[in-house]
PDB file of N, CA and C in Angstrom:
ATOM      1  N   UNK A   1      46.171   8.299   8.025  1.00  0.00           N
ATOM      2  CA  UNK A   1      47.163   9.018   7.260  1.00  0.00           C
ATOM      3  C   UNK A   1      48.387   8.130   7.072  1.00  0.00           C
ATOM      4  N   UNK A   2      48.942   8.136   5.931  1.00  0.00           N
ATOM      5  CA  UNK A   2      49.622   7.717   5.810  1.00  0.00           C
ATOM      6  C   UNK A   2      51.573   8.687   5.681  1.00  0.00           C
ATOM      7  N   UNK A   3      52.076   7.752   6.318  1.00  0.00           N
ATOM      8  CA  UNK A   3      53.131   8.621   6.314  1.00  0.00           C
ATOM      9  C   UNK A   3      54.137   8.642   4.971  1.00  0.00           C
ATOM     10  N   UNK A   4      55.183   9.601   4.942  1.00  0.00           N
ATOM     11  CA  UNK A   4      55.775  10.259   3.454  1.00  0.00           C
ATOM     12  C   UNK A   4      56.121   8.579   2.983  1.00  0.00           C
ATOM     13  N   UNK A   5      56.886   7.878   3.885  1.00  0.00           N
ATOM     14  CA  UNK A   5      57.469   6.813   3.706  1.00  0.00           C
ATOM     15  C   UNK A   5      56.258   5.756   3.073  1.00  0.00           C
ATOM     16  N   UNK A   6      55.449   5.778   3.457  1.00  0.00           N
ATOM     17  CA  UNK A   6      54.039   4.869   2.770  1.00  0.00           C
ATOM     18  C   UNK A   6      53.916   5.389   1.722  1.00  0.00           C
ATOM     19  N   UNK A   7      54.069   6.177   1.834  1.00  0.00           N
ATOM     20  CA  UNK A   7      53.617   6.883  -0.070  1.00  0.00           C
ATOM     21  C   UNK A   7      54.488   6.684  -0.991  1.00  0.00           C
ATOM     22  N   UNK A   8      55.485   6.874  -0.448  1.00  0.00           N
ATOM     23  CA  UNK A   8      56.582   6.987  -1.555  1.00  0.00           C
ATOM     24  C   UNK A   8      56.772   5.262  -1.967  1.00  0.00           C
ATOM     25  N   UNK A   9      56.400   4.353  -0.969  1.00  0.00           N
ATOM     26  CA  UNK A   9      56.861   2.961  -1.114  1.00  0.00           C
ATOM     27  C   UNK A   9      55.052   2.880  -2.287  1.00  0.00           C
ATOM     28  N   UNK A  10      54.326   3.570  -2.075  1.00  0.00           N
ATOM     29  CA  UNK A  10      53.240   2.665  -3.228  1.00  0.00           C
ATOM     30  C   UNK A  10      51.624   2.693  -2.421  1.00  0.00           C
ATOM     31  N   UNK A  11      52.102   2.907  -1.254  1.00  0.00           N
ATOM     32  CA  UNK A  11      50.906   1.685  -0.114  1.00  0.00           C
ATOM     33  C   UNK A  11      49.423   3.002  -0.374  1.00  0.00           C
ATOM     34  N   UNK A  12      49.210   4.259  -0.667  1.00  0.00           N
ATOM     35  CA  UNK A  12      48.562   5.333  -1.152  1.00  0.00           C
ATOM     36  C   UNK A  12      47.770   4.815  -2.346  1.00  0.00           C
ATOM     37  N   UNK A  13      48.563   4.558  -3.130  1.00  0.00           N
ATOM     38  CA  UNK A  13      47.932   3.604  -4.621  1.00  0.00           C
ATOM     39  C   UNK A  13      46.487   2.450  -4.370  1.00  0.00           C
ATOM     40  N   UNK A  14      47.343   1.601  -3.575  1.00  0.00           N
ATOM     41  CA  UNK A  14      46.449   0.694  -3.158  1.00  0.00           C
ATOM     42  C   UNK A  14      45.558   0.639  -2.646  1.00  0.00           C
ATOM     43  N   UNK A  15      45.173   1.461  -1.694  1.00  0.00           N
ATOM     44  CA  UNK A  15      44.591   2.129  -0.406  1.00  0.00           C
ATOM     45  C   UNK A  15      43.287   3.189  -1.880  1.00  0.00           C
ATOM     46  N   UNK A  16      44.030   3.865  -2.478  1.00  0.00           N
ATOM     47  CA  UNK A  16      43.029   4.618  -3.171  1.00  0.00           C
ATOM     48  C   UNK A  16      42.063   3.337  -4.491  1.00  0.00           C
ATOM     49  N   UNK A  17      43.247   2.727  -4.595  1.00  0.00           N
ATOM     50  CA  UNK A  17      42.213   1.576  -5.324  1.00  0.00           C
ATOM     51  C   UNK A  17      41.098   0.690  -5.186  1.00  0.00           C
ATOM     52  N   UNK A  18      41.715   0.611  -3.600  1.00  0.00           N
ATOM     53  CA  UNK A  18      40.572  -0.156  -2.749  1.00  0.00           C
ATOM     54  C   UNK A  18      39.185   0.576  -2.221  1.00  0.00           C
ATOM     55  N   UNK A  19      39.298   1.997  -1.962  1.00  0.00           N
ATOM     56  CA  UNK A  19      38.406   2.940  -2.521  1.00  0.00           C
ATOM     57  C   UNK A  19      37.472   3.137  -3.379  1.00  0.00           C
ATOM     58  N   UNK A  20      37.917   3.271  -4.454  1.00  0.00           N
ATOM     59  CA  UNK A  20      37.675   3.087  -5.729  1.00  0.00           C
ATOM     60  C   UNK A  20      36.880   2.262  -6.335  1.00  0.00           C
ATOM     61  N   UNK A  21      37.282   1.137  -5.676  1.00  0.00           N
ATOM     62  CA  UNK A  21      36.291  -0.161  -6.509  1.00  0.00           C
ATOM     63  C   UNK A  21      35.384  -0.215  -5.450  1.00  0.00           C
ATOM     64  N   UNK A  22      34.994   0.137  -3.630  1.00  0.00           N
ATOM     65  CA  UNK A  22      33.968  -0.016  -2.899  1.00  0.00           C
ATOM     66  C   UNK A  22      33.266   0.601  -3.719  1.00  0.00           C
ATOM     67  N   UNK A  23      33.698   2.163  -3.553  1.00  0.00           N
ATOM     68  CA  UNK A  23      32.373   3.320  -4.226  1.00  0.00           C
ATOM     69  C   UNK A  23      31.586   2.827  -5.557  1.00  0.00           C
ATOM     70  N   UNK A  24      32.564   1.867  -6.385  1.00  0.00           N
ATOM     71  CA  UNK A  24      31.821   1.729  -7.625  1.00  0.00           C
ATOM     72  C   UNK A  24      30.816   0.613  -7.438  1.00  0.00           C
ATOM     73  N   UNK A  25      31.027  -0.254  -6.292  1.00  0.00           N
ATOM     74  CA  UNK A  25      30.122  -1.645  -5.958  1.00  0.00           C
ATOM     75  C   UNK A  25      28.765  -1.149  -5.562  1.00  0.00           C
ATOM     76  N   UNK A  26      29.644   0.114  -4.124  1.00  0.00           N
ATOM     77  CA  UNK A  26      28.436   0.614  -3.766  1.00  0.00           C
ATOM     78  C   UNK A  26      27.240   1.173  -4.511  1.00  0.00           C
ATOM     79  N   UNK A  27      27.693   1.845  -5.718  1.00  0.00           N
ATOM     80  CA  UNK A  27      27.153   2.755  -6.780  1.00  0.00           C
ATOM     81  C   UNK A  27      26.381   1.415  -7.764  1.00  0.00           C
ATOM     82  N   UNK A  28      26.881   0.538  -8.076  1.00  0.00           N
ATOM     83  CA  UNK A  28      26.537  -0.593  -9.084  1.00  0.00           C
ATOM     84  C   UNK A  28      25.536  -1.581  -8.021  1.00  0.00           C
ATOM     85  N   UNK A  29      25.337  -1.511  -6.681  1.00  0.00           N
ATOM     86  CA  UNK A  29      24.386  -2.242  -5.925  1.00  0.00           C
ATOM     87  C   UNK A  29      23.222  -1.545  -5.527  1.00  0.00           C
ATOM     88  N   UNK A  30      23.449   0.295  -6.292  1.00  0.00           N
ATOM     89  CA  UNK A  30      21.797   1.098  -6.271  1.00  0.00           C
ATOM     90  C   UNK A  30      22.060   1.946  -5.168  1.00  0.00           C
ATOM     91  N   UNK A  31      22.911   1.823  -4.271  1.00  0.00           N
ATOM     92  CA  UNK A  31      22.938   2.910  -3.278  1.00  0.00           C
ATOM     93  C   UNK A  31      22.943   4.520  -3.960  1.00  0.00           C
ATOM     94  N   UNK A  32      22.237   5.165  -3.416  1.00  0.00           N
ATOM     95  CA  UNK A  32      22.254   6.678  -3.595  1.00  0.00           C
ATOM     96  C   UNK A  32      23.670   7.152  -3.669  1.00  0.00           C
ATOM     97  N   UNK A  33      23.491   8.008  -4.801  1.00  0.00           N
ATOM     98  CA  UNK A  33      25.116   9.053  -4.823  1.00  0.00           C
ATOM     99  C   UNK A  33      25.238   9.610  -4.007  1.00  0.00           C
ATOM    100  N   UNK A  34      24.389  10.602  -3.171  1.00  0.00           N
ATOM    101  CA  UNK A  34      24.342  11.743  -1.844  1.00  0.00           C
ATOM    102  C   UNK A  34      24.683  10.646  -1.261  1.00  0.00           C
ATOM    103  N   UNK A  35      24.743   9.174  -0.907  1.00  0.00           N
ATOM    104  CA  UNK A  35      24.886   8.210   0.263  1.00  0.00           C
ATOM    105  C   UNK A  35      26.441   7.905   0.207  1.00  0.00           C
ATOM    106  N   UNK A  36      27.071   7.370  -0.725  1.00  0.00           N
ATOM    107  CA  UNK A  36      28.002   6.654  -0.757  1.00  0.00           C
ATOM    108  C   UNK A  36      28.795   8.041  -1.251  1.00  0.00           C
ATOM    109  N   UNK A  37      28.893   9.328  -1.546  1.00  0.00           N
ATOM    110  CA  UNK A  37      29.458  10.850  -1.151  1.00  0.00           C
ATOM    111  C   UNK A  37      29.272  10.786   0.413  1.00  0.00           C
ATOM    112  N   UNK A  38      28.474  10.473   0.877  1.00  0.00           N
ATOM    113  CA  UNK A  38      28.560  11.065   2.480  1.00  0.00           C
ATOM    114  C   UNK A  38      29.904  10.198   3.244  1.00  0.00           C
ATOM    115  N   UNK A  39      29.466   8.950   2.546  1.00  0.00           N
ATOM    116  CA  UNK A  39      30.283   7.656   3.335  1.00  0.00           C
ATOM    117  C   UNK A  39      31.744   8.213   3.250  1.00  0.00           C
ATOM    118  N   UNK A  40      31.809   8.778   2.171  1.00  0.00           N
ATOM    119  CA  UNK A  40      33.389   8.751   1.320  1.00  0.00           C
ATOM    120  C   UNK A  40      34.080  10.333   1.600  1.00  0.00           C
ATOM    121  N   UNK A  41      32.587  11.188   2.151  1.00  0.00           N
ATOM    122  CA  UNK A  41      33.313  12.356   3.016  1.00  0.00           C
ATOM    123  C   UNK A  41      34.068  13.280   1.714  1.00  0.00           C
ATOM    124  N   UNK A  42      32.787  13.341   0.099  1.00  0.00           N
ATOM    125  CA  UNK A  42      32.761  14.150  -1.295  1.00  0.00           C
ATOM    126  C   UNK A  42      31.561  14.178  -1.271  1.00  0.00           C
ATOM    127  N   UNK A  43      31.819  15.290  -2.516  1.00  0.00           N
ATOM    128  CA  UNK A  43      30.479  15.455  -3.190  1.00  0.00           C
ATOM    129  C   UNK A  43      29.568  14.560  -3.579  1.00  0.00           C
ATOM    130  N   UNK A  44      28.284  14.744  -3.905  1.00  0.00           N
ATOM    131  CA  UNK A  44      27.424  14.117  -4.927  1.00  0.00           C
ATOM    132  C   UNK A  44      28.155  14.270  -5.958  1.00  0.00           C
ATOM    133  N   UNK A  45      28.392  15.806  -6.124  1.00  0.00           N
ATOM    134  CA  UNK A  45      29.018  15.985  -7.911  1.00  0.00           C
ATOM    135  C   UNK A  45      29.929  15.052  -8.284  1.00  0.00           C
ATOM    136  N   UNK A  46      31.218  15.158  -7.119  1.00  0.00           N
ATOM    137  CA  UNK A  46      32.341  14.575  -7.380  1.00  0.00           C
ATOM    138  C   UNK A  46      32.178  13.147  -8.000  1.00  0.00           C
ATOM    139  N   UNK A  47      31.172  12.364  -6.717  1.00  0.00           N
ATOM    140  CA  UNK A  47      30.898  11.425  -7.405  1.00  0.00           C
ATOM    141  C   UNK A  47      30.356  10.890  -9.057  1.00  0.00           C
ATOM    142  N   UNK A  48      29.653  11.984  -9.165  1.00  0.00           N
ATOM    143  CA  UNK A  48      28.805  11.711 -10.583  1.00  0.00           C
ATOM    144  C   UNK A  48      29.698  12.127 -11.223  1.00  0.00           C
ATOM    145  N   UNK A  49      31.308  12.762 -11.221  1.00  0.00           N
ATOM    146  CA  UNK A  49      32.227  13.315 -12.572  1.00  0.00           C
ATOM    147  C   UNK A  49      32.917  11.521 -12.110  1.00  0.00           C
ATOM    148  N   UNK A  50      33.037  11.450 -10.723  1.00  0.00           N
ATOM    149  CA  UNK A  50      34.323  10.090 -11.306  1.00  0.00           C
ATOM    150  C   UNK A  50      33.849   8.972 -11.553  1.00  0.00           C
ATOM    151  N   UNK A  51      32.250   9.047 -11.721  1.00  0.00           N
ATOM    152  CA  UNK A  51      31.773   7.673 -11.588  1.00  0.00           C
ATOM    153  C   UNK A  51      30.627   7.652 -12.572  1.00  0.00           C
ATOM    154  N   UNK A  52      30.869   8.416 -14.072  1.00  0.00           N
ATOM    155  CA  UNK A  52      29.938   8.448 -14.684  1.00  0.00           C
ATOM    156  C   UNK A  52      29.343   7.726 -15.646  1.00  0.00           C
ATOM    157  N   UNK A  53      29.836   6.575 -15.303  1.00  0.00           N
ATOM    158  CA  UNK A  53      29.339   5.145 -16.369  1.00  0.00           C
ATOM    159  C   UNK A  53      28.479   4.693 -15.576  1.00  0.00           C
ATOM    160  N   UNK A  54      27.953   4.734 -14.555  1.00  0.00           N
ATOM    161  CA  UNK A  54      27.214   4.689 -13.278  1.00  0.00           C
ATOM    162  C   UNK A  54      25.425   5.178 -13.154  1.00  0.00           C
ATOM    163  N   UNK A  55      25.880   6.211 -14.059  1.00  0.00           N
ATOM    164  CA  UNK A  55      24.596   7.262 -14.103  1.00  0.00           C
ATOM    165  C   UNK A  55      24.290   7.309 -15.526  1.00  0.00           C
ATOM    166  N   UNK A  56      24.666   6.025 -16.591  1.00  0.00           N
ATOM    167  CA  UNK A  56      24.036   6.482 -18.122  1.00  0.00           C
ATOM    168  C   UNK A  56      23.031   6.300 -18.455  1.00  0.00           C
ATOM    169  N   UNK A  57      22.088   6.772 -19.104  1.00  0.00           N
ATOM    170  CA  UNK A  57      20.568   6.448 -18.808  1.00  0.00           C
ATOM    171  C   UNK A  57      20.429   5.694 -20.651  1.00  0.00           C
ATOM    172  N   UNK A  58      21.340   5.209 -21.155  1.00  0.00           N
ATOM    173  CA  UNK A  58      21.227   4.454 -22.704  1.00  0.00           C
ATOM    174  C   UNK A  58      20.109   3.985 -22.838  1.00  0.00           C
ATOM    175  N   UNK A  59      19.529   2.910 -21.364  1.00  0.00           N
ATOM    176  CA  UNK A  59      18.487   1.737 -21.869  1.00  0.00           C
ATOM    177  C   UNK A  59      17.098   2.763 -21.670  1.00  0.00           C
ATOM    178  N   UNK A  60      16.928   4.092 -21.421  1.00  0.00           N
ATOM    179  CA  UNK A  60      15.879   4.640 -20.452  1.00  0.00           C
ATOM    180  C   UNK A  60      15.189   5.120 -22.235  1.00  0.00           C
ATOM    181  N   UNK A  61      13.965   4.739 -22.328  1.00  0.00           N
ATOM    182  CA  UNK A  61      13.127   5.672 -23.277  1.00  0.00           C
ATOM    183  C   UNK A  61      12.729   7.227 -22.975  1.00  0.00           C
ATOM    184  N   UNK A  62      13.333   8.583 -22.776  1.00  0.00           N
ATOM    185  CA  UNK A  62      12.331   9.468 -22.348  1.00  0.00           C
ATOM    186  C   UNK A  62      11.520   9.880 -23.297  1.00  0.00           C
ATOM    187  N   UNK A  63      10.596  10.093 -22.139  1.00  0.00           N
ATOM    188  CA  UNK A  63       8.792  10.654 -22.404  1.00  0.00           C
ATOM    189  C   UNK A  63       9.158  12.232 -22.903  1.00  0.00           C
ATOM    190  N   UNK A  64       9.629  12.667 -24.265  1.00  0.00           N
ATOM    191  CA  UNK A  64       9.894  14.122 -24.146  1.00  0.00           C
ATOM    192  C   UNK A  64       8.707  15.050 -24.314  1.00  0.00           C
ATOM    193  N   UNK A  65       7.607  13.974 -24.681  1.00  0.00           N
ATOM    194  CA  UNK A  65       6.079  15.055 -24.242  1.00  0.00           C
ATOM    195  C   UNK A  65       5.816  15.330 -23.201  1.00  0.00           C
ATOM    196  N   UNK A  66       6.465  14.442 -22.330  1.00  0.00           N
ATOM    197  CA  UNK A  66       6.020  14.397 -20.884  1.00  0.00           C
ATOM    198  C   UNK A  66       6.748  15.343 -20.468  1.00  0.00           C
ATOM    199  N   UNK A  67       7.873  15.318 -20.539  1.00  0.00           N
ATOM    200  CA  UNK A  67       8.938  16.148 -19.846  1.00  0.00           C
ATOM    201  C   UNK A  67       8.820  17.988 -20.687  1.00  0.00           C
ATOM    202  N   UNK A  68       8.341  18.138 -22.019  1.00  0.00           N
ATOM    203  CA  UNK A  68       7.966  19.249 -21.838  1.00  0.00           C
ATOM    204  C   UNK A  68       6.911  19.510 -21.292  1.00  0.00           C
ATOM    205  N   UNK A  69       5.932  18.994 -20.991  1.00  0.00           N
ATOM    206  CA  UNK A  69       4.506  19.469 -20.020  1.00  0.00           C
ATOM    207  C   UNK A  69       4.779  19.713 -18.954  1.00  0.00           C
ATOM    208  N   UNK A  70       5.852  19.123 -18.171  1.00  0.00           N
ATOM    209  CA  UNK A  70       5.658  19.051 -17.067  1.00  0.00           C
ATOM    210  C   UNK A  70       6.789  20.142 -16.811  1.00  0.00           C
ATOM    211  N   UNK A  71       7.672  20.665 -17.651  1.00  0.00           N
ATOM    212  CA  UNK A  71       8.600  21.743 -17.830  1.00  0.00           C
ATOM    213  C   UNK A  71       8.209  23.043 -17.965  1.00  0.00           C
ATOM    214  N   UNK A  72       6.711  23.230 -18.941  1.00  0.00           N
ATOM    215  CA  UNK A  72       6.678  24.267 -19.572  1.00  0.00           C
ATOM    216  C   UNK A  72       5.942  25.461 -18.477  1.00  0.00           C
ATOM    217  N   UNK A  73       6.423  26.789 -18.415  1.00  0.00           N
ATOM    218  CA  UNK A  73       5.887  27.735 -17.832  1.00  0.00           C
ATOM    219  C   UNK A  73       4.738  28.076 -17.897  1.00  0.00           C
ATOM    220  N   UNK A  74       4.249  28.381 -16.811  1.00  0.00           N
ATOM    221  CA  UNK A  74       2.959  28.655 -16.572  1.00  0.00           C
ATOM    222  C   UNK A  74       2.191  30.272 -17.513  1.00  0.00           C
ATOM    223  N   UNK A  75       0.948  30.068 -18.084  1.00  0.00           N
ATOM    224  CA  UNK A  75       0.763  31.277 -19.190  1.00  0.00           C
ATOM    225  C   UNK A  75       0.329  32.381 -17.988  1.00  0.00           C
ATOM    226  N   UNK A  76       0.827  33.635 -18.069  1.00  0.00           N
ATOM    227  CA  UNK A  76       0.814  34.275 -16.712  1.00  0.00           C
ATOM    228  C   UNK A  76      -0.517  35.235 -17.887  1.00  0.00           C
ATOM    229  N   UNK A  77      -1.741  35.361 -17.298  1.00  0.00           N
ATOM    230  CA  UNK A  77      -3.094  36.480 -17.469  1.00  0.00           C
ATOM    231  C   UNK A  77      -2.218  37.933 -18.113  1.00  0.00           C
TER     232      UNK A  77
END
């Protein structure tokens, strides 16, 4: 913790920056979101709202035949 006097001088800033750029190394070297949330003592979610250039799937082709088959409800008799 930092005290009122640390904060007010800046030293909070830095401290959250240095934060900031681990989680994104961690996140950019493949570690799991639930992992590097646990480390950091947040969410998964949290992570995936502040870190969502992280999780873009641009280069990914989806299979959307696939993904409705494997979606679609079962025909109930």
């Amino acid at each position: 913790m930092l005290s009122p006097d640390e904060v007010q001088a800046g030293l909070g800033e830095q401290v959250s920056s240095l934060r900031d750029s681990c989680l994104d190394r961690w996140l950019e070297a493949g570690v799991p979101a639930w992992g590097v949330a646990e480390w950091a003592g947040v969410s998964a979610s949290w992570i995936a709202l502040r870190y969502p250039h992280r999780f873009r799937l641009e280069d990914i082709e989806i299979d959307w035949e696939h993904l409705e088959e494997i979606l679609r409800l079962p025909d109930i008799p």
